[in-house]
Every structure is written in structure tokens, then in C-alpha cells.
Protein backbone atom coordinates (compact mmCIF):
# COMPACT_ATOMS: atom_id res chain seq x y z
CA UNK A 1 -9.95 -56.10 39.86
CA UNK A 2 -13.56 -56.94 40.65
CA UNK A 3 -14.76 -57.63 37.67
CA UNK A 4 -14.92 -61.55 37.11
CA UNK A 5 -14.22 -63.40 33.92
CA UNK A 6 -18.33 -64.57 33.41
CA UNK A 7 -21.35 -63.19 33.41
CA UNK A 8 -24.43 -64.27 34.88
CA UNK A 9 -25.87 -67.03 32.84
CA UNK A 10 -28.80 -65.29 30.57
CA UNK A 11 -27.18 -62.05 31.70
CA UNK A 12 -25.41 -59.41 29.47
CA UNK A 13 -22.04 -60.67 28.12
CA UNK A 14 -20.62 -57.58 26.24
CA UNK A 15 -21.13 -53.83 26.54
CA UNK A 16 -21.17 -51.82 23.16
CA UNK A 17 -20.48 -48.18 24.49
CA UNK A 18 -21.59 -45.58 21.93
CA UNK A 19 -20.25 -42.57 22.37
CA UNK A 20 -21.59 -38.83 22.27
CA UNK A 21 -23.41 -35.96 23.79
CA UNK A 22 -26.84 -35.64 24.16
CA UNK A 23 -28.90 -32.78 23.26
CA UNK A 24 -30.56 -31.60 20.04
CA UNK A 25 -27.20 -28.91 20.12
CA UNK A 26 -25.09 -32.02 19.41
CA UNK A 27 -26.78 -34.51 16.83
CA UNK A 28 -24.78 -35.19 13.73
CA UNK A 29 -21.87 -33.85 14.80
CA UNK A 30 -18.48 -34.90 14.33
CA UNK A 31 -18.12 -36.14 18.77
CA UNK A 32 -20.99 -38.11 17.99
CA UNK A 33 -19.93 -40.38 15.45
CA UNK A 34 -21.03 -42.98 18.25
CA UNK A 35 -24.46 -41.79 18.81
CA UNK A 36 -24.46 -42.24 14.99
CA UNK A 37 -23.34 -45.88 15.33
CA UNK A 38 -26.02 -46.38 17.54
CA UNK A 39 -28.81 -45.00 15.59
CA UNK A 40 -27.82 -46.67 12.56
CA UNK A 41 -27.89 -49.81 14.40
CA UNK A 42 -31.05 -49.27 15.74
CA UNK A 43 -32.74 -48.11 12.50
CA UNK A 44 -31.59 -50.89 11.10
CA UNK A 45 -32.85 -53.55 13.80
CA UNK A 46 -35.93 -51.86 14.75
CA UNK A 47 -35.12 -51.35 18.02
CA UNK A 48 -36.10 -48.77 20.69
CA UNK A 49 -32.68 -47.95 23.14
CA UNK A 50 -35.17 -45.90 25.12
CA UNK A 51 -34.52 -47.52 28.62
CA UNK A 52 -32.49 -45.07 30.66
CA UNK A 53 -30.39 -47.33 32.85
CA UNK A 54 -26.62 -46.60 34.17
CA UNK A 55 -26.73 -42.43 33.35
CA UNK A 56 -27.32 -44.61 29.22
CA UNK A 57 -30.24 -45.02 26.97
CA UNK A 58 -30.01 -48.87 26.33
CA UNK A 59 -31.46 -51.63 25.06
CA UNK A 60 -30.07 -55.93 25.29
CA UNK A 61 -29.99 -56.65 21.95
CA UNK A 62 -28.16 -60.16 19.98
CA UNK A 63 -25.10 -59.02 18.34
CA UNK A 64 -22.13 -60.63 16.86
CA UNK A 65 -23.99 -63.57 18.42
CA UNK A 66 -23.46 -62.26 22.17
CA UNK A 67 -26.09 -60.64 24.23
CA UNK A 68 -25.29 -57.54 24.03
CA UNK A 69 -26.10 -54.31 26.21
CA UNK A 70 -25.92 -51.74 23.79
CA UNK A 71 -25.37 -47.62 25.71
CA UNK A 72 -25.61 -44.10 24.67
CA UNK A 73 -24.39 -42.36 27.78
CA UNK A 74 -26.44 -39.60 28.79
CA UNK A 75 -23.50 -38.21 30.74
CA UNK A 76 -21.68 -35.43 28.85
CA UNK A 77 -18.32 -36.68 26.70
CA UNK A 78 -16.09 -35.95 29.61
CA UNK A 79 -18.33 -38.24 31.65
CA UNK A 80 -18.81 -41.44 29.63
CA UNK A 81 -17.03 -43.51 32.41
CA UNK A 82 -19.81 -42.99 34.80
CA UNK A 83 -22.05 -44.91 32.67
CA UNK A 84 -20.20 -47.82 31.41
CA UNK A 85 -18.36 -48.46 34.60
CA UNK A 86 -21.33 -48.32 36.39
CA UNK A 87 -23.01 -51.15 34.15
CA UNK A 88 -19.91 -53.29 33.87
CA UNK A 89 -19.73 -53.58 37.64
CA UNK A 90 -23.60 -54.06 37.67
CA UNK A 91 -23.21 -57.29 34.94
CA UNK A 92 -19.73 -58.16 36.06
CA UNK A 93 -18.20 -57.65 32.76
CA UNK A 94 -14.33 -57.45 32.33
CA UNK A 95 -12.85 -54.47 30.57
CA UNK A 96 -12.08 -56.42 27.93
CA UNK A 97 -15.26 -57.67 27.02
CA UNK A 98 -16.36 -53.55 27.14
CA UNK A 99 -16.48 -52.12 23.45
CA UNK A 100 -16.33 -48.61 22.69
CA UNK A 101 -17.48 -46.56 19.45
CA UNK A 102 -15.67 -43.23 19.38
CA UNK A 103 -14.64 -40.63 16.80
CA UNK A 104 -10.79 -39.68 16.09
CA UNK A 105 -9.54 -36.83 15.05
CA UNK A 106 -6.23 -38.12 13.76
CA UNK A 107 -7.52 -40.51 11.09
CA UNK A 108 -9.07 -39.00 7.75
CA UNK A 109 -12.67 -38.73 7.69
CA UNK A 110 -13.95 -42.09 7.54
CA UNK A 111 -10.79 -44.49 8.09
CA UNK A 112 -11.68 -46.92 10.69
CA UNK A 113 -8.61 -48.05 13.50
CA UNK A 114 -10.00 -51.23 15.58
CA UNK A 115 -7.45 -50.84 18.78
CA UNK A 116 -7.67 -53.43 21.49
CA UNK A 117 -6.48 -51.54 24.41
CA UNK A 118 -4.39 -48.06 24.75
CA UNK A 119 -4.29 -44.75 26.15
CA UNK A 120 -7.11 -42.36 25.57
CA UNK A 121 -5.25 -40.56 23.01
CA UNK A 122 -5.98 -36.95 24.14
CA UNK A 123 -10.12 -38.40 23.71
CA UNK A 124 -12.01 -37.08 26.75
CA UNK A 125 -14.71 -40.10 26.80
CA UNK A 126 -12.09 -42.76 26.13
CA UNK A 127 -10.23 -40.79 29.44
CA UNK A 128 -13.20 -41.35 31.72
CA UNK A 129 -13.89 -45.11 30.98
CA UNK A 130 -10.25 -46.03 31.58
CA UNK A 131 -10.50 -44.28 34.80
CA UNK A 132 -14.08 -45.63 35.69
CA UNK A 133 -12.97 -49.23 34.66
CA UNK A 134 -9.88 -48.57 36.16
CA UNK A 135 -7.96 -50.05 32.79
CA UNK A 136 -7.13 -49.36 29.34
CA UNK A 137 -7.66 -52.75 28.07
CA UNK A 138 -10.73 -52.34 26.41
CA UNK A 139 -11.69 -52.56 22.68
CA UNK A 140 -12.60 -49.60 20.34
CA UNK A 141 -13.55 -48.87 17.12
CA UNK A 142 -12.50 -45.47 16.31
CA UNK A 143 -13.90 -43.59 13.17
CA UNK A 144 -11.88 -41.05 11.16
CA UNK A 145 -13.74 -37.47 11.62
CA UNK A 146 -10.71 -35.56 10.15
CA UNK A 147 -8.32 -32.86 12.17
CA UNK A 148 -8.85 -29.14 11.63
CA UNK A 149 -8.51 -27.38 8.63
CA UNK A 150 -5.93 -25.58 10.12
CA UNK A 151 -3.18 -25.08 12.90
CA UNK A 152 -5.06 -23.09 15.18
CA UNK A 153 -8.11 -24.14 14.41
CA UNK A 154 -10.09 -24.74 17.86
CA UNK A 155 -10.41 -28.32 19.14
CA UNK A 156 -13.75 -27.85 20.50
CA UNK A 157 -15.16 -25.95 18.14
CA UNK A 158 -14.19 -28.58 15.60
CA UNK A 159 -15.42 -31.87 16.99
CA UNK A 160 -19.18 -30.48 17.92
CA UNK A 161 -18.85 -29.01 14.51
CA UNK A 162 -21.52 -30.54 12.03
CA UNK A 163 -20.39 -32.52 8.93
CA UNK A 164 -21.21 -30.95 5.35
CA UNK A 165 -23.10 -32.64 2.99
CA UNK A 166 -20.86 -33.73 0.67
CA UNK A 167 -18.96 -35.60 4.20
CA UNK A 168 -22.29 -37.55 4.94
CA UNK A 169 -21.89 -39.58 2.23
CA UNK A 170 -18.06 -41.15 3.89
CA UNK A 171 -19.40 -40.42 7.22
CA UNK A 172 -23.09 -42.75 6.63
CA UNK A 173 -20.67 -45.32 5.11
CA UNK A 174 -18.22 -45.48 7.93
CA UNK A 175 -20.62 -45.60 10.60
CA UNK A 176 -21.85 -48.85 8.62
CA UNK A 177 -18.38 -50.32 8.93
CA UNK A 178 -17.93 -49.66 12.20
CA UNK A 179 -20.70 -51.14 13.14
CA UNK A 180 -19.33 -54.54 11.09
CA UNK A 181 -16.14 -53.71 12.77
CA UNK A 182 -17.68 -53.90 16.29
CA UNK A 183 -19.79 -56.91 15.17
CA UNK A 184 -16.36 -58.51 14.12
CA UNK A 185 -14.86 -57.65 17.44
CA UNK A 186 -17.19 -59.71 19.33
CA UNK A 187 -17.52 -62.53 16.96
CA UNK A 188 -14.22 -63.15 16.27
CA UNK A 189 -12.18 -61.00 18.17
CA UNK A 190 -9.65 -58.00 17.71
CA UNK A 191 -7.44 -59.49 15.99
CA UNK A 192 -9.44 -60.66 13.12
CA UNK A 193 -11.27 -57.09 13.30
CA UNK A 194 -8.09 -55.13 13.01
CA UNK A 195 -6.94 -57.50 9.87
CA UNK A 196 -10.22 -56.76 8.44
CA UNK A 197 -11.10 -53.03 9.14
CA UNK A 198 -7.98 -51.37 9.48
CA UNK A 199 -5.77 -49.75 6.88
């Protein structure tokens, strides 16, 4: 593994990996419950994230008192890995200390899972950062988007499907807890995370 166990002193110690797709064809939509993460987080901190660096709009930002590089891949879903593997090598940060917000489509609409490693579960994005960090032991905070209304009910056509109004309401409030959830993570770790936010 080439990642080592430190970073750089005064250098990035955590990734937060927000996942989504880019494009005006994609906002608010139920794959980009990460991208939604992130722009709650930056709303709410003032912050820019406008620095394209690693395929990512980023910004370093203080967070669960770590310095924190927070991403929104610009890579498509399926491509995610390109971006955080290519800034964990660059700050030398383990695959553990790499933390992923993603959406699920197994857990109701707004139930939160804190996981702190596993398989990609069928998740496209989650598939291309285990293969780019070359390991599945990485955090994530999944959010609950729901599974389709019915049977055969297409995949695709579900998860860059837009939320209806009365959903925003669970969806705003779940992006807010993942966002403690993540904060959590890095604080105090995934234990205490998972004993918090899951259920």
C-alpha cells in the first residue's frame, strides 16, 4: 500500500468525498445527495469549493477539528475514483482516513447508515474509489433516497430522478445529519458515529 499512516505536517489529514454528477441536468437529484451535502456545508460555512484540483471542486476547510479537503468530483458517478485516489496519493492519506457521502437506494428516504468499510453495494461511485484506492476500508455516510416505486421500475431513471416537494423536507433534514454524521466520523470515529446516526 503506498499510502502512509501521516500526513504532511500542516497538510490535509482527511478527505470528505461528496458524491454526484455535475451538470445543471443533475442538481437535486436523488445520485446527488452528496453534492447536496456539500452545498449545505458550504452555505452554511461561507465557503467557496471553487478550486478545481484532482478532476474535484475543493476547498481545505476545519472540520470535526481535522483539516479537511473537502471534493465534489467533477468526474461522472462511475468515475469518482479518479478524483479521490488521485488526491489521497497526492496528500498521502490512508483509505481509512478517506470519507465518502453517497446516496442508497436500499434505506428509506432519509435513514442514514454510517459503514466503516464494505463492498460498493451495487453503488457505481463507491465501485470506482475502492478500485482507485485499491481498498474497501474507507468510511461512508450513506443517505436513504428510497428504491423504486416499483419492480421494474428503471435504476437509472430513478436515482437522477428529482425529489418532490413534499421529499425535500426529509431529504434537507438528512443531508443536515449526514453532515453531523461525517463530522462525528472524524471527531470521534465510526464507531461512535454508527451508535449515534444509525437506526
Amino acid at each position: 500500500m503506498f499510502f502512509s499512516k501521516k500526513s504532511p505536517p500542516n497538510g490535509v489529514e482527511w478527505l470528505l468525498v461528496c458524491l454526484g454528477n455535475y451538470g445543471r441536468r443533475y442538481e437535486n437529484t436523488r445520485h446527488n445527495i452528496g453534492f447536496l451535502a456539500a452545498d449545505r456545508l458550504i452555505e452554511k460555512r461561507d465557503l467557496r469549493c471553487n478550486r478545481l484540483r484532482f478532476r474535484a471542486l475543493t476547498e481545505i476547510i476545519d472540520f470535526g477539528g481535522k483539516r479537511v479537503l473537502l471534493m465534489k468530483p467533477q468526474t461522472y458517478m462511475n468515475l469518482s475514483g479518479e478524483a479521490a485516489g488521485e488526491a489521497a496519493r497526492f496528500y498521502k492519506i490512508p483509505p481509512e482516513r478517506v470519507l465518502v457521502i453517497s446516496d442508497d437506494v436500499s434505506l428509506p428516504l432519509g435513514r442514514l447508515r454510517v459503514r466503516g468499510s464494505g463492498s460498493a453495494g451495487g453503488h457505481n461511485g463507491l465501485k470506482s474509489i475502492i478500485e482507485h484506492l485499491g481498498s474497501e476500508n474507507f468510511p461512508r455516510v450513506k443517505v436513504g433516497v428510497g428504491a423504486p416505486p416499483e419492480p421494474d421500475y428503471d435504476l437509472v431513471d430513478w436515482v437522477i430522478g428529482g425529489f418532490s416537494a413534499s421529499e425535500r423536507k426529509t431529504v434537507d433534514a438528512a443531508v443536515d445529519r449526514a453532515l453531523d454524521a461525517a463530522e462525528c466520523v472524524i471527531s470521534h470515529g465510526v464507531t461512535e458515529a454508527q451508535n449515534r446516526y444509525n437506526g
